[in-house]
PDB file of N, CA and C in Angstrom:
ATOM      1  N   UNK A   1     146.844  39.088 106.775  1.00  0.00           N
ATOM      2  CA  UNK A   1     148.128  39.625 107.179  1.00  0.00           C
ATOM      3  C   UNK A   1     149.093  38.524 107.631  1.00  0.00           C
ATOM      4  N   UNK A   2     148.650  37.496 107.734  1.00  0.00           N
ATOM      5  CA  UNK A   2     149.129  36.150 108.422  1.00  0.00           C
ATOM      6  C   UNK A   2     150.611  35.833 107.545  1.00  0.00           C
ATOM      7  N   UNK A   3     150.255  35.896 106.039  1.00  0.00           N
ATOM      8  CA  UNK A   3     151.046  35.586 104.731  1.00  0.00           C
ATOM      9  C   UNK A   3     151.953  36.782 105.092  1.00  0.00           C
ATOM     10  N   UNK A   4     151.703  38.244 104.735  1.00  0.00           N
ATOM     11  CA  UNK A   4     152.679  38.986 104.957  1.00  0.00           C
ATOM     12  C   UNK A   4     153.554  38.590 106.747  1.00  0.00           C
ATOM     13  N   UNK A   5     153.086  38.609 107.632  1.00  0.00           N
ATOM     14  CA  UNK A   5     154.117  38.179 108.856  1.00  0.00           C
ATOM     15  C   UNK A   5     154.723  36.870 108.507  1.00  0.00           C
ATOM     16  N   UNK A   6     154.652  35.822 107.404  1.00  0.00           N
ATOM     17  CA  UNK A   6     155.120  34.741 107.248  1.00  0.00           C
ATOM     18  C   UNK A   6     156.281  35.252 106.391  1.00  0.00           C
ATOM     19  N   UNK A   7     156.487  36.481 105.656  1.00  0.00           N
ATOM     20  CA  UNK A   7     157.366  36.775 104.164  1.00  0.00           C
ATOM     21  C   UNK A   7     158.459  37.742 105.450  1.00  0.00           C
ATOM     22  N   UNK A   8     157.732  38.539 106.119  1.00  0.00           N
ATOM     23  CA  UNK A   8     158.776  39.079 107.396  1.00  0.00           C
ATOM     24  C   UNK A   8     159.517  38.641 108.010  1.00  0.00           C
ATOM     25  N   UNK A   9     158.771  37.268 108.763  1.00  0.00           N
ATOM     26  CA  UNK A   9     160.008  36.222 109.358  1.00  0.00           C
ATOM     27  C   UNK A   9     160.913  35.821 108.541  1.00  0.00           C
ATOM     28  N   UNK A  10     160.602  35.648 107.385  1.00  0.00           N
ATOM     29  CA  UNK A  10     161.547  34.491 106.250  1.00  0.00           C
ATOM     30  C   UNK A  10     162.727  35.985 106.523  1.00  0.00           C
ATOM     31  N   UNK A  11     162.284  36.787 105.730  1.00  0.00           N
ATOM     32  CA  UNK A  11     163.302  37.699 105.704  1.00  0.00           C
ATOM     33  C   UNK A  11     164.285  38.226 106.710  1.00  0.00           C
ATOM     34  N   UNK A  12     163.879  38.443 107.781  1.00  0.00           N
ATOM     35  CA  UNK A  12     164.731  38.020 108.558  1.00  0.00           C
ATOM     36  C   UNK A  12     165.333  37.025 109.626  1.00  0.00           C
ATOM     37  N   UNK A  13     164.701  35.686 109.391  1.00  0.00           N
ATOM     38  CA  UNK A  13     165.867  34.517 108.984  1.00  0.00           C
ATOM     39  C   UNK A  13     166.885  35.062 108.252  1.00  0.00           C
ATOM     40  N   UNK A  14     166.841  35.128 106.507  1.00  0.00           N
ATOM     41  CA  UNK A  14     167.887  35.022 105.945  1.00  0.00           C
ATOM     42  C   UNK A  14     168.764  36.059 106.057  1.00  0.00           C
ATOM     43  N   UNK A  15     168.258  37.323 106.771  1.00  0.00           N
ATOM     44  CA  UNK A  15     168.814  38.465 106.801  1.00  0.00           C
ATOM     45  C   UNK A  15     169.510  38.179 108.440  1.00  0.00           C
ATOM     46  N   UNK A  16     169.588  37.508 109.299  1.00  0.00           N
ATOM     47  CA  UNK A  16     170.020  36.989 109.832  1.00  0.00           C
ATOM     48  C   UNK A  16     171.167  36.013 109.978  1.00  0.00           C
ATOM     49  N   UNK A  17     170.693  34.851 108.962  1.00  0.00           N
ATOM     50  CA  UNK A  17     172.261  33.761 108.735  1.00  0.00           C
ATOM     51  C   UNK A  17     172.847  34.094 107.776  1.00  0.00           C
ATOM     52  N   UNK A  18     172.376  35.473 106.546  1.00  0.00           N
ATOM     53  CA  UNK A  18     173.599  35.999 106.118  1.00  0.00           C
ATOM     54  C   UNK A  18     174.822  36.726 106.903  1.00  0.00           C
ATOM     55  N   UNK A  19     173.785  37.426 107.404  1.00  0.00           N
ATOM     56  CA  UNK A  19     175.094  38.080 108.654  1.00  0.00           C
ATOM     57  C   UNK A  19     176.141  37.210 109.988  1.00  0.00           C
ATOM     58  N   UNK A  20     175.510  35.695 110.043  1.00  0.00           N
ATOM     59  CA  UNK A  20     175.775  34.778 110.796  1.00  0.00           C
ATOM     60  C   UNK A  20     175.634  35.553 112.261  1.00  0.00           C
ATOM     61  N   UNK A  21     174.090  36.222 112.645  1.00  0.00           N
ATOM     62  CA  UNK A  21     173.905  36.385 113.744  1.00  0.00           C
ATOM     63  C   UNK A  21     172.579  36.180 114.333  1.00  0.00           C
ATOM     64  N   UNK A  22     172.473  34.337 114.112  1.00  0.00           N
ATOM     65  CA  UNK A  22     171.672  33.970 115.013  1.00  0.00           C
ATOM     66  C   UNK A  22     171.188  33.521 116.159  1.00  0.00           C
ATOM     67  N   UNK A  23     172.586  33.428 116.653  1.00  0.00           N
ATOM     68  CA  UNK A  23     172.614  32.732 117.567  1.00  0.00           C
ATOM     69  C   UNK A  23     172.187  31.244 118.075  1.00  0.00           C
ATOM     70  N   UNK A  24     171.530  30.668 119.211  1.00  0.00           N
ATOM     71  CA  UNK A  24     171.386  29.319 119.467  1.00  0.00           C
ATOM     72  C   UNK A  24     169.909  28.906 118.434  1.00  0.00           C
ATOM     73  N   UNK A  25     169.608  27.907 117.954  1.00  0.00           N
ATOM     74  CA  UNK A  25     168.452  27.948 117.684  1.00  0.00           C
ATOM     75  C   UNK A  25     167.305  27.922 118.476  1.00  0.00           C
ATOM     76  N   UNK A  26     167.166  28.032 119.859  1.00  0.00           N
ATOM     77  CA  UNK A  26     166.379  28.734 120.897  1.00  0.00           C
ATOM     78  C   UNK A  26     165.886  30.072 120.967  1.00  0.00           C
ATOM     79  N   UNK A  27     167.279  30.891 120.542  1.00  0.00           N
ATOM     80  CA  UNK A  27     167.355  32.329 120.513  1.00  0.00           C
ATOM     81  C   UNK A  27     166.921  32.684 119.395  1.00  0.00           C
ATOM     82  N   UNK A  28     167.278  31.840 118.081  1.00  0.00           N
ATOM     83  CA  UNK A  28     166.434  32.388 117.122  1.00  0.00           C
ATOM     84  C   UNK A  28     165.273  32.276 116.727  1.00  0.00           C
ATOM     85  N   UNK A  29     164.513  30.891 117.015  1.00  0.00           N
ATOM     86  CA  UNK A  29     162.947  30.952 117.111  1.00  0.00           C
ATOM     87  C   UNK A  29     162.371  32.133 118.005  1.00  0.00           C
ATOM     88  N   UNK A  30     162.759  32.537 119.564  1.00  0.00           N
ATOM     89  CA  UNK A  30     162.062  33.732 120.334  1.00  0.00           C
ATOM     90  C   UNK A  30     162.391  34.770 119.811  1.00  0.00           C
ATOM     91  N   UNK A  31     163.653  34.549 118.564  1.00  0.00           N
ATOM     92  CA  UNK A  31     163.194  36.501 118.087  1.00  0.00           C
ATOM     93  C   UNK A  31     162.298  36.451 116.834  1.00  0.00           C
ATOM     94  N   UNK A  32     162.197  34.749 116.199  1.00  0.00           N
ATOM     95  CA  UNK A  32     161.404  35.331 115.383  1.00  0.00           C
ATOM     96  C   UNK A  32     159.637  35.122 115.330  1.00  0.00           C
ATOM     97  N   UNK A  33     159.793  34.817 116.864  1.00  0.00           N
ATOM     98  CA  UNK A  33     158.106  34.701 117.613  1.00  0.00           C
ATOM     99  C   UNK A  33     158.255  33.464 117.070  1.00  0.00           C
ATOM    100  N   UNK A  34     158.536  32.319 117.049  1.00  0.00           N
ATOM    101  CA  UNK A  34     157.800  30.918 116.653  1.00  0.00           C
ATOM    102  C   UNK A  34     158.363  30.068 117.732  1.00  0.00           C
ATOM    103  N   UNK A  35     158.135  28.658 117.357  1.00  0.00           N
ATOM    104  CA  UNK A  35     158.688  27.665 118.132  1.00  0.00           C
ATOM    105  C   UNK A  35     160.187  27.240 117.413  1.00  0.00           C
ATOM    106  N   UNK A  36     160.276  26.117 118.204  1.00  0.00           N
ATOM    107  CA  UNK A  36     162.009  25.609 117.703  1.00  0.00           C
ATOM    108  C   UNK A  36     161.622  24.683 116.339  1.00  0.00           C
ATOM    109  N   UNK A  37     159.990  23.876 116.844  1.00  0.00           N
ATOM    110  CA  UNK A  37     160.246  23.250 115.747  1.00  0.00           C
ATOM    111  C   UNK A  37     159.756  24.160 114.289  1.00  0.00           C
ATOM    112  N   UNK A  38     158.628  25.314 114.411  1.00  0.00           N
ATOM    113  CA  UNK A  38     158.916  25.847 113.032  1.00  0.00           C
ATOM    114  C   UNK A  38     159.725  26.652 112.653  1.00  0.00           C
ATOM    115  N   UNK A  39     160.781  26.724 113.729  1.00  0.00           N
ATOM    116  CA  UNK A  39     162.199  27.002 113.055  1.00  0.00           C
ATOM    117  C   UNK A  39     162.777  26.495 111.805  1.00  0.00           C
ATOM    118  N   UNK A  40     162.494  25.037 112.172  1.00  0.00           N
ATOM    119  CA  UNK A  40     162.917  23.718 111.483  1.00  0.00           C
ATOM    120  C   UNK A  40     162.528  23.599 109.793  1.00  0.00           C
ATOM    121  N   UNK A  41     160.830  24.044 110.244  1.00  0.00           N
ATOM    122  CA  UNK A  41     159.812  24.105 109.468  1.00  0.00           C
ATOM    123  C   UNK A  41     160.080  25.018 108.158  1.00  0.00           C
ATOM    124  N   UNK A  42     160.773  26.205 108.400  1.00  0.00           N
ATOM    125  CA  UNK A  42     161.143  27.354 107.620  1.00  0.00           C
ATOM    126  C   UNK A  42     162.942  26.802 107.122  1.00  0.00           C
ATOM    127  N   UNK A  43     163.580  26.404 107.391  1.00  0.00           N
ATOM    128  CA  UNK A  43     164.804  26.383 107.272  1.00  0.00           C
ATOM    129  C   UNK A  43     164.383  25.242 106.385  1.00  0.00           C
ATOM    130  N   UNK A  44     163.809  23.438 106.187  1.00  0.00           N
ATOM    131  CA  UNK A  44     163.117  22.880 105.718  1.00  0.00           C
ATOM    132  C   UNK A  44     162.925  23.368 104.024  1.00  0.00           C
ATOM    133  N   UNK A  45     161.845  24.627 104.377  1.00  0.00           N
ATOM    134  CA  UNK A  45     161.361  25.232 102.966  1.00  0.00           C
ATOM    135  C   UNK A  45     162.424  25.753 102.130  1.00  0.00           C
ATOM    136  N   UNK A  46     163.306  26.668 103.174  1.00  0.00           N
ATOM    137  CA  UNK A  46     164.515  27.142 102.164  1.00  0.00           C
ATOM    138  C   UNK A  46     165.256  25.962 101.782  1.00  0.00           C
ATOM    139  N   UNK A  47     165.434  24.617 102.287  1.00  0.00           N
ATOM    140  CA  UNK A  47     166.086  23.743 101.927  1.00  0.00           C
ATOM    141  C   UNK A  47     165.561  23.381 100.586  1.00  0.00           C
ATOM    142  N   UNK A  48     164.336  23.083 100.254  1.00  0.00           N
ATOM    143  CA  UNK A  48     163.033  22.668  98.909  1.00  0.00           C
ATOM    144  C   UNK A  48     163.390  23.641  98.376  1.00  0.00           C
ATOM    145  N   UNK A  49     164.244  24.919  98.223  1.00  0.00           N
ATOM    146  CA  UNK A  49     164.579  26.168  96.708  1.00  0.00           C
ATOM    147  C   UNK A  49     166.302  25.537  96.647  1.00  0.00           C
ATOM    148  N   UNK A  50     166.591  24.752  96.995  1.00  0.00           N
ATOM    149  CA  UNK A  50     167.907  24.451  97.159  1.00  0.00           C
ATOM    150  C   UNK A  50     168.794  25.254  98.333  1.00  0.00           C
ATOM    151  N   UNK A  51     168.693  25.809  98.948  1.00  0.00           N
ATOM    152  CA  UNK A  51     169.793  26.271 100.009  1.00  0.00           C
ATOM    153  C   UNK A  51     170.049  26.094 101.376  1.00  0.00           C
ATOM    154  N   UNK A  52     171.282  25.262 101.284  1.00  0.00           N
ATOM    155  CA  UNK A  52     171.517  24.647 102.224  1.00  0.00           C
ATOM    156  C   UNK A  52     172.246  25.570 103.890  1.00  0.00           C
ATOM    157  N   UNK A  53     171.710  25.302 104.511  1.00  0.00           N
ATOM    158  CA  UNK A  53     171.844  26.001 106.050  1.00  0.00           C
ATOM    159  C   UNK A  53     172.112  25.159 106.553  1.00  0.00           C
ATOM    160  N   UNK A  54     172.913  25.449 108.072  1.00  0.00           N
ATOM    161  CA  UNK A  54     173.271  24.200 108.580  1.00  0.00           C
ATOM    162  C   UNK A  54     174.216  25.201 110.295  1.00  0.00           C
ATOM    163  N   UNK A  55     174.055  24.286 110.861  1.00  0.00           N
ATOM    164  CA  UNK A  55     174.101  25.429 112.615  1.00  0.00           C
ATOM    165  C   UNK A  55     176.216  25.198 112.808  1.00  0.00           C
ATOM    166  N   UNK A  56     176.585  26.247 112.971  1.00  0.00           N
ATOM    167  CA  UNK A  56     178.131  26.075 113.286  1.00  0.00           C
ATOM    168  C   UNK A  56     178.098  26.439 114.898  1.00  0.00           C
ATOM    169  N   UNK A  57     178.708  25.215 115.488  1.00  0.00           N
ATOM    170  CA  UNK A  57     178.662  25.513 116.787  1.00  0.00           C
ATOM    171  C   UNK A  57     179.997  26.482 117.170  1.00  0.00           C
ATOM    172  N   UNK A  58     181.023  26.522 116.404  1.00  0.00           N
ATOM    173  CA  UNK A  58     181.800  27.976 116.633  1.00  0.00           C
ATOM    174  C   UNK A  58     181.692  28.687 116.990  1.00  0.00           C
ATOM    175  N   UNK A  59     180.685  28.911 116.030  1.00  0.00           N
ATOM    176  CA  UNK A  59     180.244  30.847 115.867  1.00  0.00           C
ATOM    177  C   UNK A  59     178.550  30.722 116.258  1.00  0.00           C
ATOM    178  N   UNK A  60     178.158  29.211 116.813  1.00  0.00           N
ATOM    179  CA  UNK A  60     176.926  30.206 117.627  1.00  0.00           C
ATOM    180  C   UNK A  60     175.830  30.307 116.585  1.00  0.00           C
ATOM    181  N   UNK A  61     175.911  30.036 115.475  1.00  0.00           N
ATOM    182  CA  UNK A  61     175.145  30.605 114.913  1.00  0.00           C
ATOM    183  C   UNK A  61     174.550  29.833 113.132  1.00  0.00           C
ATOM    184  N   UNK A  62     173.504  29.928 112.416  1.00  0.00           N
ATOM    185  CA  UNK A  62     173.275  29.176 111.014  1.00  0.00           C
ATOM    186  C   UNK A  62     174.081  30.204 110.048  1.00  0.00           C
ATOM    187  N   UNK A  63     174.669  29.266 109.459  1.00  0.00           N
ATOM    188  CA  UNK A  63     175.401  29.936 108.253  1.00  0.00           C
ATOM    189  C   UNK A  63     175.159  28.792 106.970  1.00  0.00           C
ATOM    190  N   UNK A  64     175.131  29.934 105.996  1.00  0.00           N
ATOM    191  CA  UNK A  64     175.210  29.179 104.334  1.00  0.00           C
ATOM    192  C   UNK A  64     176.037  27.934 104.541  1.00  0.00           C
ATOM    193  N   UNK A  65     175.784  26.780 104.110  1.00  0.00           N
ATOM    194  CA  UNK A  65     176.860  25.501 103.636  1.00  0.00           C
ATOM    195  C   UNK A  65     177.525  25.865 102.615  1.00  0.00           C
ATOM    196  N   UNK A  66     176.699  26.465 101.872  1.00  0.00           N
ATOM    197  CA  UNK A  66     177.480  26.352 100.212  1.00  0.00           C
ATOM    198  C   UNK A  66     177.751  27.970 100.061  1.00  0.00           C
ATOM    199  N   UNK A  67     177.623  28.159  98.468  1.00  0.00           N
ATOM    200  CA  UNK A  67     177.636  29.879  98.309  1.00  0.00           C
ATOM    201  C   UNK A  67     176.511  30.538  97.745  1.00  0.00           C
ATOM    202  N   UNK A  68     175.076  29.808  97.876  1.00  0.00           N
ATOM    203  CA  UNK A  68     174.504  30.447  97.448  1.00  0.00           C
ATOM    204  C   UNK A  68     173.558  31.099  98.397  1.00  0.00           C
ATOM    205  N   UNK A  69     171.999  32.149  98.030  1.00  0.00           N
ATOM    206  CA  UNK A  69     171.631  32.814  99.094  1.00  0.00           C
ATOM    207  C   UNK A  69     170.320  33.077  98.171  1.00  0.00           C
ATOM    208  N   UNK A  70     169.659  33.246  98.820  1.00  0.00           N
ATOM    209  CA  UNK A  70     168.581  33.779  98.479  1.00  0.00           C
ATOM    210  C   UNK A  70     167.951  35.018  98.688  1.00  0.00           C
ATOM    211  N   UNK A  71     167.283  35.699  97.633  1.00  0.00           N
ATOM    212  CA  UNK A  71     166.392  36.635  97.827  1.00  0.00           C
ATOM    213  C   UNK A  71     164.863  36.803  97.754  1.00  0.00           C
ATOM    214  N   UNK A  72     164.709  37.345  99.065  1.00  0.00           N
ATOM    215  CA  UNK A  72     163.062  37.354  99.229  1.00  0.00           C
ATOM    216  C   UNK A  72     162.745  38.763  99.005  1.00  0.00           C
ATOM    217  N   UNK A  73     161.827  39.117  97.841  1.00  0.00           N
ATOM    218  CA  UNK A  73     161.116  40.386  97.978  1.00  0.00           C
ATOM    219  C   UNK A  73     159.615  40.309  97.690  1.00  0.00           C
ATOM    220  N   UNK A  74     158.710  41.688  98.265  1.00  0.00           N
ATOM    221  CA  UNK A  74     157.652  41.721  98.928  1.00  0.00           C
ATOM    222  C   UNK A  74     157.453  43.033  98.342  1.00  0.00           C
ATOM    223  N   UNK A  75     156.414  43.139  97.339  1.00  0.00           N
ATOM    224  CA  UNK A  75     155.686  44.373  96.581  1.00  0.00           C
ATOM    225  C   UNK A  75     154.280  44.474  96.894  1.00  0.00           C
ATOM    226  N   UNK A  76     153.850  45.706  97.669  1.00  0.00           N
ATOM    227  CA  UNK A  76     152.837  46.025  98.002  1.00  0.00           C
ATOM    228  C   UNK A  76     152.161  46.966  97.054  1.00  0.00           C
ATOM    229  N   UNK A  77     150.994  47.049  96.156  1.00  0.00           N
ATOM    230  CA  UNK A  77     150.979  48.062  95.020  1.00  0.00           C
ATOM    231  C   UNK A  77     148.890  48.689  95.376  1.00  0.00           C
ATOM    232  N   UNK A  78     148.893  49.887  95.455  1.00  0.00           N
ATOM    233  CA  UNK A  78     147.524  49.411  95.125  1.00  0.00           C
ATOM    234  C   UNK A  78     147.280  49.662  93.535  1.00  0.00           C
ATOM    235  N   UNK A  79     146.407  49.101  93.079  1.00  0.00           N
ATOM    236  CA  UNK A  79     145.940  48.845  91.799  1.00  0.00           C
ATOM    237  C   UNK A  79     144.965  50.063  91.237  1.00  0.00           C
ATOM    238  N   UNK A  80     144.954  50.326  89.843  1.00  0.00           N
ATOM    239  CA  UNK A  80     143.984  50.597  89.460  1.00  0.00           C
ATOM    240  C   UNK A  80     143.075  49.975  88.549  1.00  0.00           C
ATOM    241  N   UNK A  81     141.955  50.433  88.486  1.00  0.00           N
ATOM    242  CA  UNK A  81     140.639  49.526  87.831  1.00  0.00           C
ATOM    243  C   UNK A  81     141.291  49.390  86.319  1.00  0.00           C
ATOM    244  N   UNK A  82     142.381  49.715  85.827  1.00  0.00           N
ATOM    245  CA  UNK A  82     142.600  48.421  84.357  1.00  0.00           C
ATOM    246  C   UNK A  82     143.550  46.907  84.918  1.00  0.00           C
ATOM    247  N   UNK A  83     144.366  48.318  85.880  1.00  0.00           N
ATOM    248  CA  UNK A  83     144.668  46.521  86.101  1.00  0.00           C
ATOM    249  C   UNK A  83     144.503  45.463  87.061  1.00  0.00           C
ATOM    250  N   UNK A  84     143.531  45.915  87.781  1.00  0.00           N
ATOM    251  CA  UNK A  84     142.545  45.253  88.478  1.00  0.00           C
ATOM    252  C   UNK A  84     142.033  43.961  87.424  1.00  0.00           C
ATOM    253  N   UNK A  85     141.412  44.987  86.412  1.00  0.00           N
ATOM    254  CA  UNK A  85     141.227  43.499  85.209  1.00  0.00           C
ATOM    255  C   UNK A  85     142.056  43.293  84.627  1.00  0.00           C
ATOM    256  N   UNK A  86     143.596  43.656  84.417  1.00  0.00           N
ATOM    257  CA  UNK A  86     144.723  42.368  83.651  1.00  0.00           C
ATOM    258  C   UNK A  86     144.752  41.443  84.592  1.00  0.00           C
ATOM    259  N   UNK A  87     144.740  41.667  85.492  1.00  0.00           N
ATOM    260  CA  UNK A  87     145.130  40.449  86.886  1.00  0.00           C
ATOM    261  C   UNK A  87     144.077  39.366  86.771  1.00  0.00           C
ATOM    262  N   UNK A  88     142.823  39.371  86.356  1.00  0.00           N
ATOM    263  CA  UNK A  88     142.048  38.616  86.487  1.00  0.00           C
ATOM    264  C   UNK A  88     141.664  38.374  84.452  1.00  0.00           C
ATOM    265  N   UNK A  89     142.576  38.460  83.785  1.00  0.00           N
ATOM    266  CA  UNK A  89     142.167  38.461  82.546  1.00  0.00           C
ATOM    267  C   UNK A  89     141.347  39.321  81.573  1.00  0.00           C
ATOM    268  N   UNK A  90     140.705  40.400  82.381  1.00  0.00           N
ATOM    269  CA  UNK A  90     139.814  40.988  81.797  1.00  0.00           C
ATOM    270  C   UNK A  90     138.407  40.640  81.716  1.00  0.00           C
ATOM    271  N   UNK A  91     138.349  39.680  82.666  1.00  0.00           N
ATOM    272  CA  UNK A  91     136.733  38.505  83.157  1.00  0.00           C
ATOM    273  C   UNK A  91     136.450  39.636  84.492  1.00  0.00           C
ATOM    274  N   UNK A  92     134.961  39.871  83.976  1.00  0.00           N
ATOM    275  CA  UNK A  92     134.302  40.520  85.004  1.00  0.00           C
ATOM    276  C   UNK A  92     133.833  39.536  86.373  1.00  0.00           C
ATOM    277  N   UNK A  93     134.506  40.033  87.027  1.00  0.00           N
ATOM    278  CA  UNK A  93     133.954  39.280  89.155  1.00  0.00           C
ATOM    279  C   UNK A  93     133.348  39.705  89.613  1.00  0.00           C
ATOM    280  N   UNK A  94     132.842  38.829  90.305  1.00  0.00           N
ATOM    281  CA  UNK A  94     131.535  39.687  92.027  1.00  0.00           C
ATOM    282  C   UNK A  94     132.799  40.236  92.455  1.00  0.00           C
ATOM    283  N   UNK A  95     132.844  41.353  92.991  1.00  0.00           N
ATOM    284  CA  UNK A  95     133.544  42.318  94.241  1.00  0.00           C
ATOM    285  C   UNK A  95     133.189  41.153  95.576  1.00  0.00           C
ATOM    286  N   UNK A  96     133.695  40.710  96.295  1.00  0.00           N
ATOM    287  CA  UNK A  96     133.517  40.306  97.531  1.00  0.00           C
ATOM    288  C   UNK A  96     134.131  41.692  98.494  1.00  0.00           C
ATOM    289  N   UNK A  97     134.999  41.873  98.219  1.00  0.00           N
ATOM    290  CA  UNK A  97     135.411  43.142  99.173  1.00  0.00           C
ATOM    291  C   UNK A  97     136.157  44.259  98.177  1.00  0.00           C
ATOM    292  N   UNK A  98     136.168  45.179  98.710  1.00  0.00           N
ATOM    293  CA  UNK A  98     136.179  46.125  97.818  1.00  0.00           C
ATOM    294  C   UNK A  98     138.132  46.999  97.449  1.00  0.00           C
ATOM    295  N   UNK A  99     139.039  45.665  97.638  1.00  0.00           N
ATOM    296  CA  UNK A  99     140.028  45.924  97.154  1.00  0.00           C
ATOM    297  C   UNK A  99     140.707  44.479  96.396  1.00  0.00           C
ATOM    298  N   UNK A 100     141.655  44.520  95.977  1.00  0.00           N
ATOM    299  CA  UNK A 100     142.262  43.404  94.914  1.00  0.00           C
ATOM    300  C   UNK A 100     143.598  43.159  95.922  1.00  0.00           C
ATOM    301  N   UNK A 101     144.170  41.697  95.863  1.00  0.00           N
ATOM    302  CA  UNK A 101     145.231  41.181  96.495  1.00  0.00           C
ATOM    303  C   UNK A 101     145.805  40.070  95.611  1.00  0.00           C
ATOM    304  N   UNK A 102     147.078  40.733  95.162  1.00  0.00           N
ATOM    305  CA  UNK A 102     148.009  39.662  94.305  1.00  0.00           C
ATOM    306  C   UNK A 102     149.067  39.645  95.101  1.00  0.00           C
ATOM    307  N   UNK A 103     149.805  38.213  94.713  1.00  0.00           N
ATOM    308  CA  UNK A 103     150.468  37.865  94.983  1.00  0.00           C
ATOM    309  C   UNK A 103     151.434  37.265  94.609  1.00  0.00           C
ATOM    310  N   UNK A 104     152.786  37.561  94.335  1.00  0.00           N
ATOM    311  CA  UNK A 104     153.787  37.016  93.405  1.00  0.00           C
ATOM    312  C   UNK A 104     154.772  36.393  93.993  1.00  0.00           C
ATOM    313  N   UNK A 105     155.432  35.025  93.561  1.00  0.00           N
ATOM    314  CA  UNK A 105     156.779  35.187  94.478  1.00  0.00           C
ATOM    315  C   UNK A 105     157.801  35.290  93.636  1.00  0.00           C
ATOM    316  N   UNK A 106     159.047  35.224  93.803  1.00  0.00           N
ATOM    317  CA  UNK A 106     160.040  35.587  93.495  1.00  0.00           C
ATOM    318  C   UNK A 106     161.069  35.019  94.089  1.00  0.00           C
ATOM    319  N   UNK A 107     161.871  33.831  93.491  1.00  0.00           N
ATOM    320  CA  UNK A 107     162.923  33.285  94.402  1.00  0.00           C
ATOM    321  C   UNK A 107     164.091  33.504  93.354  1.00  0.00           C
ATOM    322  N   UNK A 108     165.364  34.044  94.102  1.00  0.00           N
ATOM    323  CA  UNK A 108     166.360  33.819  93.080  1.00  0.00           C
ATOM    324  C   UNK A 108     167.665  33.580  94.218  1.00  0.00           C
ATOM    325  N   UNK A 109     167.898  32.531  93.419  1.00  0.00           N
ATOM    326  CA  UNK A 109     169.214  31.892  94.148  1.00  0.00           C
ATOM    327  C   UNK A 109     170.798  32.443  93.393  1.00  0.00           C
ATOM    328  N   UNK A 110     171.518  32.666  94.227  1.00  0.00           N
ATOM    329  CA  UNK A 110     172.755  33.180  93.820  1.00  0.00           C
ATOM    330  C   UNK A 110     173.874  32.607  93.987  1.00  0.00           C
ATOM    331  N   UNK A 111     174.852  32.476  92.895  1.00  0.00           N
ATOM    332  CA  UNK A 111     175.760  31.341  93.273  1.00  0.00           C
ATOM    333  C   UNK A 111     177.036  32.280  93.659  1.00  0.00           C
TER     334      UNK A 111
END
């Protein structure tokens, strides 16, 4: 569940400095449960898809540099036993536990 609370925070980060209401970066690490520096840490990663953030002391708050933005989405599905095996090619596995977990990402930047 660690991965899914990691795709939650992201999301609202960005659902956050789209709206430009993050306030100090103090305030926004304690709402999004972390520290200041993996504040850094996450803002960092969105920097590595190209999008640049950057803190306006104006308004208090991280806003876009440029015009683009990103979207994060998060599909939870349960599976059934065919495509349980497209996911794995159709190669029979040991069951270690008795459900299937994929995982896709999806980044799309918008200009």
């Amino acid at each position: 569940m660690n991965f899914i609370k990691q795709i939650e925070r992201m999301q609202l980060l960005v659902k956050l400095v789209k709206s430009r209401r993050t306030g100090s970066p103090d305030d926004l690490a304690d709402r999004l449960g972390i520290s200041r520096r993996q504040l850094y840490v996450y803002l960092d990663y969105l920097k590595d898809y190209g999008l640049e953030i950057c803190f306006s002391r104006t308004e208090n708050s991280f806003v876009y540099c440029d015009e683009k933005e990103i979207v994060i989405d998060l599909n939870i599905k349960v599976l059934d036993v065919r495509e349980m095996h497209s996911i794995v090619g159709g190669k029979k596995q040991k069951i270690f536990f008795p459900c299937y977990f994929s995982a896709r990402s999806r980044h799309i930047l918008v200009a």
